[in-house]
Protein backbone atom coordinates (compact mmCIF):
# COMPACT_ATOMS: atom_id res chain seq x y z
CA UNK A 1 -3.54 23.37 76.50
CA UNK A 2 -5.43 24.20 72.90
CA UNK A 3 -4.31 24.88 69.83
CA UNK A 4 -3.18 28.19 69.30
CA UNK A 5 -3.22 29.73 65.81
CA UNK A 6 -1.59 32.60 64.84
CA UNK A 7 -0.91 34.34 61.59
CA UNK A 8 2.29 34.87 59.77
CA UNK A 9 3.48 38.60 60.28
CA UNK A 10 7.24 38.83 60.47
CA UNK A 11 10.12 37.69 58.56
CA UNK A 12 11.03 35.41 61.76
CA UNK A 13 7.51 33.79 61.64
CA UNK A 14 8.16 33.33 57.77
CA UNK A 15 11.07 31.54 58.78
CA UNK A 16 9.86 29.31 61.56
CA UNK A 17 6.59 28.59 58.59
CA UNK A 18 9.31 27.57 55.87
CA UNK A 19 11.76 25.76 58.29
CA UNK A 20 9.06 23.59 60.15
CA UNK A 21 8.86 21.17 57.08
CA UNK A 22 12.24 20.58 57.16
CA UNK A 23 11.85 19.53 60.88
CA UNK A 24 8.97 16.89 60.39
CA UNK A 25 10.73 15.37 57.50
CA UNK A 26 14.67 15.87 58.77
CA UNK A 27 14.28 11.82 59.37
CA UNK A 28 12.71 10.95 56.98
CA UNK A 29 14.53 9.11 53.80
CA UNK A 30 11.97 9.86 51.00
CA UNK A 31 11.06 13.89 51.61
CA UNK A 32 12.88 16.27 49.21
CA UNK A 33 13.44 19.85 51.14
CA UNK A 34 12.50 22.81 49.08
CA UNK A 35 15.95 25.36 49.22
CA UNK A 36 15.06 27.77 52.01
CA UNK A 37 15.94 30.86 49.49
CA UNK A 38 13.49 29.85 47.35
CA UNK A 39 10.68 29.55 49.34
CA UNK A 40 11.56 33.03 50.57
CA UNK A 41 11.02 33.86 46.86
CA UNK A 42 7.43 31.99 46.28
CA UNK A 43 5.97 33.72 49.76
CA UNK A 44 7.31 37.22 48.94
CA UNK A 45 4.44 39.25 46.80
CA UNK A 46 7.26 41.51 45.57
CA UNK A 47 9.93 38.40 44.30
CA UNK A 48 6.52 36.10 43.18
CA UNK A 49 4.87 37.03 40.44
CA UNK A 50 1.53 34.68 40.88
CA UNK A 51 0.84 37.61 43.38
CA UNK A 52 -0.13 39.58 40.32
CA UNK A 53 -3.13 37.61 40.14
CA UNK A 54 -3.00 35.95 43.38
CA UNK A 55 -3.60 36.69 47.18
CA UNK A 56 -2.72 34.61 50.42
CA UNK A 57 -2.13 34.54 53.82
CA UNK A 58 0.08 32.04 56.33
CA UNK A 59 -0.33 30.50 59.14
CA UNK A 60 1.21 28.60 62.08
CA UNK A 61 -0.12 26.21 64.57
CA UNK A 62 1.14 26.08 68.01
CA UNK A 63 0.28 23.09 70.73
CA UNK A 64 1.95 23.72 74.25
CA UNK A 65 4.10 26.55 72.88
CA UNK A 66 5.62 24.67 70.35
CA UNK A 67 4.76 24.54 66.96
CA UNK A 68 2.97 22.05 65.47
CA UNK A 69 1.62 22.84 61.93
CA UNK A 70 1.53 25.66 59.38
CA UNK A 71 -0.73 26.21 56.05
CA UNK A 72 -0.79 28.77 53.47
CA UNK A 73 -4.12 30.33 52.52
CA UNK A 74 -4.66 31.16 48.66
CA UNK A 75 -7.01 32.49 46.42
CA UNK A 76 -5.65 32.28 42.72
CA UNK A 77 -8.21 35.07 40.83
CA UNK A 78 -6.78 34.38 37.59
CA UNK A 79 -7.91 30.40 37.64
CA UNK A 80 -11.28 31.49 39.63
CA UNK A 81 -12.12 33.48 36.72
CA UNK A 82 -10.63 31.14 34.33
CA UNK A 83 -12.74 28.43 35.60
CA UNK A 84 -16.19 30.13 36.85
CA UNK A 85 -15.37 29.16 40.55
CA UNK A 86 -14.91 30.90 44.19
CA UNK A 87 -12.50 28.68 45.65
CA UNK A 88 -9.49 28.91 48.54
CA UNK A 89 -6.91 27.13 48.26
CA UNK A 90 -5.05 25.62 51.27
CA UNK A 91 -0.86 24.49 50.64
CA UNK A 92 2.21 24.20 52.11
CA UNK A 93 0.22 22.12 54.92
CA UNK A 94 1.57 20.61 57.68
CA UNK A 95 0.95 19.14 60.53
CA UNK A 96 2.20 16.67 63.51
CA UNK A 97 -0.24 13.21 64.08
CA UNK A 98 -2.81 15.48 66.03
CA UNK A 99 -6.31 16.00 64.64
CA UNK A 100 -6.88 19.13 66.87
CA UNK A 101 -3.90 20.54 65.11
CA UNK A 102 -4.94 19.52 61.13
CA UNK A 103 -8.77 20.44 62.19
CA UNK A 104 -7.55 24.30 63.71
CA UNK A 105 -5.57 24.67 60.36
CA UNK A 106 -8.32 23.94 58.12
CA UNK A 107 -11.15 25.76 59.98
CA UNK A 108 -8.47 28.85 59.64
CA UNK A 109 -8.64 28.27 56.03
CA UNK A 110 -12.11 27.86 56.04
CA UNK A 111 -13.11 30.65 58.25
CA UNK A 112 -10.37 32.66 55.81
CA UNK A 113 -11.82 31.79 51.98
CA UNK A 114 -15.76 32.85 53.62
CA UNK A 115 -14.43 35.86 54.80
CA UNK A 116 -13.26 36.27 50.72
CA UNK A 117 -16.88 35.31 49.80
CA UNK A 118 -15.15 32.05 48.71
CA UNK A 119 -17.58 28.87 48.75
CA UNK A 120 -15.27 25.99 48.09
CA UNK A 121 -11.45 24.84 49.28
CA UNK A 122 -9.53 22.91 47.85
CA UNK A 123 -5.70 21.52 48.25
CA UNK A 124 -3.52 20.77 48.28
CA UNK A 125 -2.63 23.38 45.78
CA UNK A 126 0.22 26.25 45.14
CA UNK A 127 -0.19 29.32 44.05
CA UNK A 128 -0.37 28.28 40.53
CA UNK A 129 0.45 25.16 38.58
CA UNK A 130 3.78 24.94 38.68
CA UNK A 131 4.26 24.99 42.43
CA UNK A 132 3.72 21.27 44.07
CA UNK A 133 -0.04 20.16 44.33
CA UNK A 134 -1.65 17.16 45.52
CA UNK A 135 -1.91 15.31 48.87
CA UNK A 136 0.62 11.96 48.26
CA UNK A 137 -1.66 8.98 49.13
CA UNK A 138 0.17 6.44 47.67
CA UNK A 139 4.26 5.70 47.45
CA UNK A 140 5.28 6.73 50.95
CA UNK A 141 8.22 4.44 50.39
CA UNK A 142 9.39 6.65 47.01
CA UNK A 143 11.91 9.19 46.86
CA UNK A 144 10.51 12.40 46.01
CA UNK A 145 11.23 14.80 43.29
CA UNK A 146 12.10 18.35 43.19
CA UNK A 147 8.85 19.76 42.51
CA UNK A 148 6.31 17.31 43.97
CA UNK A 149 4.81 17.02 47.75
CA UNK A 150 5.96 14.57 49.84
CA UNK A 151 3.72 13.72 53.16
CA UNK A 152 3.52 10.75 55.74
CA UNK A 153 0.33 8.69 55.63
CA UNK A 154 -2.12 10.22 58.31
CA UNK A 155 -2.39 13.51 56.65
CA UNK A 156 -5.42 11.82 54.23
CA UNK A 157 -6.96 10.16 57.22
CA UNK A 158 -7.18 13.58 59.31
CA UNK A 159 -8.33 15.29 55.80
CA UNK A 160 -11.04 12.56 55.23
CA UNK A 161 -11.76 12.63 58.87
CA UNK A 162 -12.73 16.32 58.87
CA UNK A 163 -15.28 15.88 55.57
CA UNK A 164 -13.07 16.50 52.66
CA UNK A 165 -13.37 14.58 49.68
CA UNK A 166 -11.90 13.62 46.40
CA UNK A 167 -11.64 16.26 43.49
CA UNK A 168 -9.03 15.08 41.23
CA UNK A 169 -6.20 12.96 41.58
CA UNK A 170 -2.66 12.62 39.83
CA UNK A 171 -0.46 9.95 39.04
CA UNK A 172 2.90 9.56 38.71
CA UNK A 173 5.38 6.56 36.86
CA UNK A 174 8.72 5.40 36.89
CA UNK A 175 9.87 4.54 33.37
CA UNK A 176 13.29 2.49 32.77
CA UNK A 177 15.70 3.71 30.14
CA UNK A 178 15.74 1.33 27.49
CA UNK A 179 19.32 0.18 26.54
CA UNK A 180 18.20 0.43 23.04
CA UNK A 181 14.87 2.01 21.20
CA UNK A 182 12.64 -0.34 20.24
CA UNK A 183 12.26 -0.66 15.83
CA UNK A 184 8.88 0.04 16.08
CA UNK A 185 9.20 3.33 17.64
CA UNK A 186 11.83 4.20 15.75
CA UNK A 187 9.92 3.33 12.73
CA UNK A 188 6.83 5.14 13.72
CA UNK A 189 8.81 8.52 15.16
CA UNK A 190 10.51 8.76 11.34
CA UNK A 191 7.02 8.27 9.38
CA UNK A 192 5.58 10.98 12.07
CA UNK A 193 8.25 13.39 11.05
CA UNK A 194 7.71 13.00 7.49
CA UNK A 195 3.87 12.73 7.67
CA UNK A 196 3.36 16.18 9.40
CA UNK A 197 6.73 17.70 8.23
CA UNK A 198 8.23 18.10 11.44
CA UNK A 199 11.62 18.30 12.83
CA UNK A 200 13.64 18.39 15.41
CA UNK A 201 15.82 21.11 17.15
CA UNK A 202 18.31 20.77 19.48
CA UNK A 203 18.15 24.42 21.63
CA UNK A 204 21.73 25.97 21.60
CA UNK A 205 22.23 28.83 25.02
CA UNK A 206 22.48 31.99 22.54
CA UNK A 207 18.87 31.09 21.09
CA UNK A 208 17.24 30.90 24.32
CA UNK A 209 17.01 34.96 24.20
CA UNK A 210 18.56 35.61 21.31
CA UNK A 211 16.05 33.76 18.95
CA UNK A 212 13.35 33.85 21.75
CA UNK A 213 13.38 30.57 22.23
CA UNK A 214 12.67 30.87 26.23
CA UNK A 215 9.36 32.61 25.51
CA UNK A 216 8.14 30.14 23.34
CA UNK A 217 8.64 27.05 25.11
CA UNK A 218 6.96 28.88 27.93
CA UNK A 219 3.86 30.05 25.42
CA UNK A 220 3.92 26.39 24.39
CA UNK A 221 3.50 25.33 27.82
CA UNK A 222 0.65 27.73 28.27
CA UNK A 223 -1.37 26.82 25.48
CA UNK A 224 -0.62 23.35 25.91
CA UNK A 225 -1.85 22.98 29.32
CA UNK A 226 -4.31 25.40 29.68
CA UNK A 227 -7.36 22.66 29.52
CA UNK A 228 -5.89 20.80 32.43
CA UNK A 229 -7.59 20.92 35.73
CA UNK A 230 -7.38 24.65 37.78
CA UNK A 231 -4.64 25.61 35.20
CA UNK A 232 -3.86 29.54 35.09
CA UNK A 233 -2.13 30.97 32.00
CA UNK A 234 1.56 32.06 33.47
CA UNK A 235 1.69 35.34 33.03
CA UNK A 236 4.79 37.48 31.42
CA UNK A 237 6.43 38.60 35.04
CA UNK A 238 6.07 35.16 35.48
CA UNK A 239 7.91 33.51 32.10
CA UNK A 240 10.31 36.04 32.33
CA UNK A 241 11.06 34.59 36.13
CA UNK A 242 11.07 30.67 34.83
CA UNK A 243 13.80 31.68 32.19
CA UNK A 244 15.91 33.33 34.12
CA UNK A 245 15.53 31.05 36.76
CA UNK A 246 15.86 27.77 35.46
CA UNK A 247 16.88 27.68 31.79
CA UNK A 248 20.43 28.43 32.50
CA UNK A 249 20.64 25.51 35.10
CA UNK A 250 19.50 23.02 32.22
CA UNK A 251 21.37 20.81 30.13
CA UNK A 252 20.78 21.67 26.33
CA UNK A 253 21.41 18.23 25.64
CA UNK A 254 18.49 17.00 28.20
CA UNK A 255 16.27 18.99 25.95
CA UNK A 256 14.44 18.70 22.85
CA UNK A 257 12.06 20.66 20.62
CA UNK A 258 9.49 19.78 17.42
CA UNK A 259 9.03 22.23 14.62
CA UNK A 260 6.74 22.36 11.57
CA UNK A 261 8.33 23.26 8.41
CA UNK A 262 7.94 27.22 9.32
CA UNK A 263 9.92 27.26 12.40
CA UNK A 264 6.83 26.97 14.68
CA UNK A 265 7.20 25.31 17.94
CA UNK A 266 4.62 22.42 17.88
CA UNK A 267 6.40 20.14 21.04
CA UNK A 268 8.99 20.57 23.72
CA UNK A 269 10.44 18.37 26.41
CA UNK A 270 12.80 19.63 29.34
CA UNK A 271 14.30 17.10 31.33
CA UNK A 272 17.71 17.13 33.86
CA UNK A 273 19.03 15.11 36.56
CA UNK A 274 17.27 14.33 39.57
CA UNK A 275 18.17 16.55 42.62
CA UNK A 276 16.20 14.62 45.05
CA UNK A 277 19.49 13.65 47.12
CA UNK A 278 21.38 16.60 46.25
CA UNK A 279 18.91 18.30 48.00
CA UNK A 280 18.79 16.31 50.61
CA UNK A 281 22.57 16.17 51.65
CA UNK A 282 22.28 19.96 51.04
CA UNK A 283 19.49 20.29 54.09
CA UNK A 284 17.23 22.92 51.54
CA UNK A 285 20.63 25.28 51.52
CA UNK A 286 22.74 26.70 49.13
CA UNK A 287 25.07 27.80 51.76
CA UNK A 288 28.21 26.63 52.84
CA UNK A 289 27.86 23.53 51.13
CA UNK A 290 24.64 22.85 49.52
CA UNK A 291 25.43 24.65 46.21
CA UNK A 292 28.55 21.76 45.68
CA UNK A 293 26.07 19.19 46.16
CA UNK A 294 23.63 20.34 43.73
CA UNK A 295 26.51 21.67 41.18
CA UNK A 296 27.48 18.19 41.16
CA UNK A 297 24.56 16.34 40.77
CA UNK A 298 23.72 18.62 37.63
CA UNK A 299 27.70 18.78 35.89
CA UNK A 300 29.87 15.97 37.77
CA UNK A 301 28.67 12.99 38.95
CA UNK A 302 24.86 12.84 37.59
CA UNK A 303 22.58 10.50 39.66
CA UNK A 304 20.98 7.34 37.89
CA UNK A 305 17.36 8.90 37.19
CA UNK A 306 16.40 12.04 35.73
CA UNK A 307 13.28 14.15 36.23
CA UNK A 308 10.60 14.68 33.10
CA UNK A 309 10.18 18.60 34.42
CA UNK A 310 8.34 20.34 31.37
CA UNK A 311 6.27 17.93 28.43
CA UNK A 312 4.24 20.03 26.25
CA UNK A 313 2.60 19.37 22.96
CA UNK A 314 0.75 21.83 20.94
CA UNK A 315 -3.00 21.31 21.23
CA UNK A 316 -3.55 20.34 16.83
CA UNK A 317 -0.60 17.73 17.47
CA UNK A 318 -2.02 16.14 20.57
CA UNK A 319 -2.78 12.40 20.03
CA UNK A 320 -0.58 12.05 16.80
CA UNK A 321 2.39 10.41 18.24
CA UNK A 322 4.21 13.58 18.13
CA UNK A 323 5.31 13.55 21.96
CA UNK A 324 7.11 10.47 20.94
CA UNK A 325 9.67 12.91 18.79
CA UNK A 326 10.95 14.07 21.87
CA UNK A 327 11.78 11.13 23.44
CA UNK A 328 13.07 9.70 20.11
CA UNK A 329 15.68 12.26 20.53
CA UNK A 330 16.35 12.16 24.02
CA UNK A 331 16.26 8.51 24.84
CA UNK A 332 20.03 8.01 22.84
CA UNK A 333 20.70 11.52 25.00
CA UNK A 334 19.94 9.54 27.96
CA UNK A 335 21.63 6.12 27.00
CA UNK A 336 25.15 8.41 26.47
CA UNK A 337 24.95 10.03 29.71
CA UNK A 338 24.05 7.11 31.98
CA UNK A 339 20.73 7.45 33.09
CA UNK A 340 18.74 4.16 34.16
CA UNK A 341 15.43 5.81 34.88
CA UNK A 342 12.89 8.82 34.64
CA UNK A 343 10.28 10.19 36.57
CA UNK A 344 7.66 11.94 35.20
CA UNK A 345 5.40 14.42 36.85
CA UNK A 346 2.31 14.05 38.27
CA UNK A 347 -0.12 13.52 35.61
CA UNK A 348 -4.37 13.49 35.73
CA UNK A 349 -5.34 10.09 36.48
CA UNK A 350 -8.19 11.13 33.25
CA UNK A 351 -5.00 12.24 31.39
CA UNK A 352 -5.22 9.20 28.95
CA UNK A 353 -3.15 11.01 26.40
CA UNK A 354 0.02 12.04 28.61
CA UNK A 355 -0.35 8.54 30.29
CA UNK A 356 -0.32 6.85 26.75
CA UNK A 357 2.89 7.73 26.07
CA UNK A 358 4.53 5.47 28.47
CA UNK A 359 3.41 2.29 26.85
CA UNK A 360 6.54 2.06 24.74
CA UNK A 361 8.67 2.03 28.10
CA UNK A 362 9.23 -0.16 31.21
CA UNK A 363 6.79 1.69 33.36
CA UNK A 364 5.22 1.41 36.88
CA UNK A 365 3.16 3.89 38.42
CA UNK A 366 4.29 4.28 41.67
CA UNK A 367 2.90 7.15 43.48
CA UNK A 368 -0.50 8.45 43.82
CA UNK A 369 -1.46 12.36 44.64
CA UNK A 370 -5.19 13.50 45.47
CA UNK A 371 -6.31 17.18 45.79
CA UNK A 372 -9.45 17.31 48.24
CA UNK A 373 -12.38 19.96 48.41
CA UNK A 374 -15.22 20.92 51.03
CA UNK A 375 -18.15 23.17 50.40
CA UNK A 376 -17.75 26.34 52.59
């Protein structure tokens, strides 16, 4: 029997889509399930706000009535525009060790974005940039993070096998805590405060709305990354959505800010403890158990790395040393609390200036991400 494809229609089909990651990867020690409420969230066009700007469509893969892959079909107007492109994105992909399966996904894609008058795909990719994006090629034997993909090692084979090649790829580094800042940076961090008359702020919960602060770090973010590859400006449904969201599960301490001498925002760095086994002994559920796991991970007994979620620097400041503020202030943070490690995000491979910024750490790079296109 063929490969039957079939289109996401009902809640229970939305279900069986969401749930069939968590039964490829159930075994596997390095995958990080998504919580199954929130990816009821991202594929709902009335809890999501990237559907504002964004359109998609799901769809499942059965092989002798079973299923056996699902991908999510997206077309992100807002970066199309941004960007002068027609592209289709294909995420959330899937797939047992079957090239009839990966190859009937795809060509649904395909045969999806031409109906759109799309001429390229490309993916993986979310809905915007702050879902997970790229394709892991290299780290299989890594832990992943919250908000990255993880993926065995024949998805890239059946993607390359089918004609799709390399548009951009990330990378991603491990740095060790230091037990104590090196002089030099120390030295350097105070002469960069006092050469652009900066400072730093330490975010207190009553400022987050109540001086704003939430909106800015989030119109930081956008201005900061909006030259970075197939980045969409976040809209204000979606800020709004990120602060109430995740601020409140943050620990002020694990954060750190940069102003000029007028109160501007110039830098900001959110960081917090990994949940990659929290969410793992949690089985991507909040209930009965998995909020306890999580809860403690963040408040109780904190893991030994922490996750680099949000670095942003103000375009004027790039390339002055000022991302080093944050970490000049976070690093003794850090050193208090326990942590051993951080993992950053996945970062253009091109990204020379974000990838600079590591030299003053233990570092490895340690996982590799690719995003792959075909002409339509």
């Amino acid at each position: 029997m063929g490969v039957v494809v079939k289109r996401v229609s009902t809640k229970k089909d939305l279900k069986t889509f969401i749930r069939f990651n968590y039964e490829l990867y159930k075994n596997n020690p390095y995958s990080v399930p998504d919580l199954y409420d929130d990816m009821l969230n991202t594929f709902n066009p009335k809890k999501n706000a990237a559907f504002e700007f964004c359109e998609a469509a799901y769809f499942l893969a059965y092989k002798e009535n079973r299923v056996a892959g699902r991908v999510a079909a997206i077309i992100n107007h807002r970066a199309n525009e941004t960007w002068a492109k027609k592209e289709v994105r294909f995420g959330w992909i899937d797939f047992i060790d079957d090239p009839e399966v990966s190859a009937a996904l795809l060509s649904t894609v395909e045969k999806w974005g031409r109906e759109k008058f799309m001429t390229t795909i490309v993916g993986p990719l979310g809905f915007t940039d702050m879902d997970g994006e790229g394709m892991l090629i290299e780290g299989f034997d890594q832990l992943g993070t919250m908000s990255t993909i993880y993926n065995y090692p024949y998805y890239s084979k059946h993607i390359e096998r089918l004609g799709y090649e390399k548009e951009v790829d990330w990378v991603e580094y491990k740095l060790t805590v230091p037990d104590k800042l090196p002089e030099k940076f120390v030295k350097i961090s105070e002469l960069i405060l006092q050469k652009y008359d900066l400072k730093i702020k330490k975010l207190k919960r009553k400022e987050i709305k109540g001086k704003n602060y939430g909106q800015r770090i989030f119109d930081l973010i956008n201005e900061a990354y909006a030259p970075l590859y197939g980045y969409s400006s976040m809209t204000q449904g979606q800020i709004d959505s990120y602060i109430k969201m995740y601020l409140p599960l943050i620990d002020l301490r694990m954060v750190s800010l940069v102003e000029d001498k007028h109160g501007e925002l110039v830098a900001a760095g959110i960081t917090m403890p990994s949940l990659s086994r929290a969410l793992q002994k949690a089985k991507g559920r909040i209930l009965p158990f998995g909020w306890f796991h999580l809860l403690k991970a963040l408040f109780v007994k904190r893991p030994k790395v922490l996750d680099l979620l949000l670095i942003g620097v103000k375009p004027e400041y790039q390339g002055k040393g000022v991302n080093a503020l944050l970490f000049y202030d976070l690093v003794p943070v850090y050193q208090q609390m326990g942590f051993r490690f951080c993992e950053t995000n996945p970062e253009l491979e091109a990204n020379m200036k974000v990838q600079s910024q590591w030299n003053a750490f233990e570092s490895v790079q340690h996982k590799r991400r690719r995003a792959y296109k075909k002409k339509l």
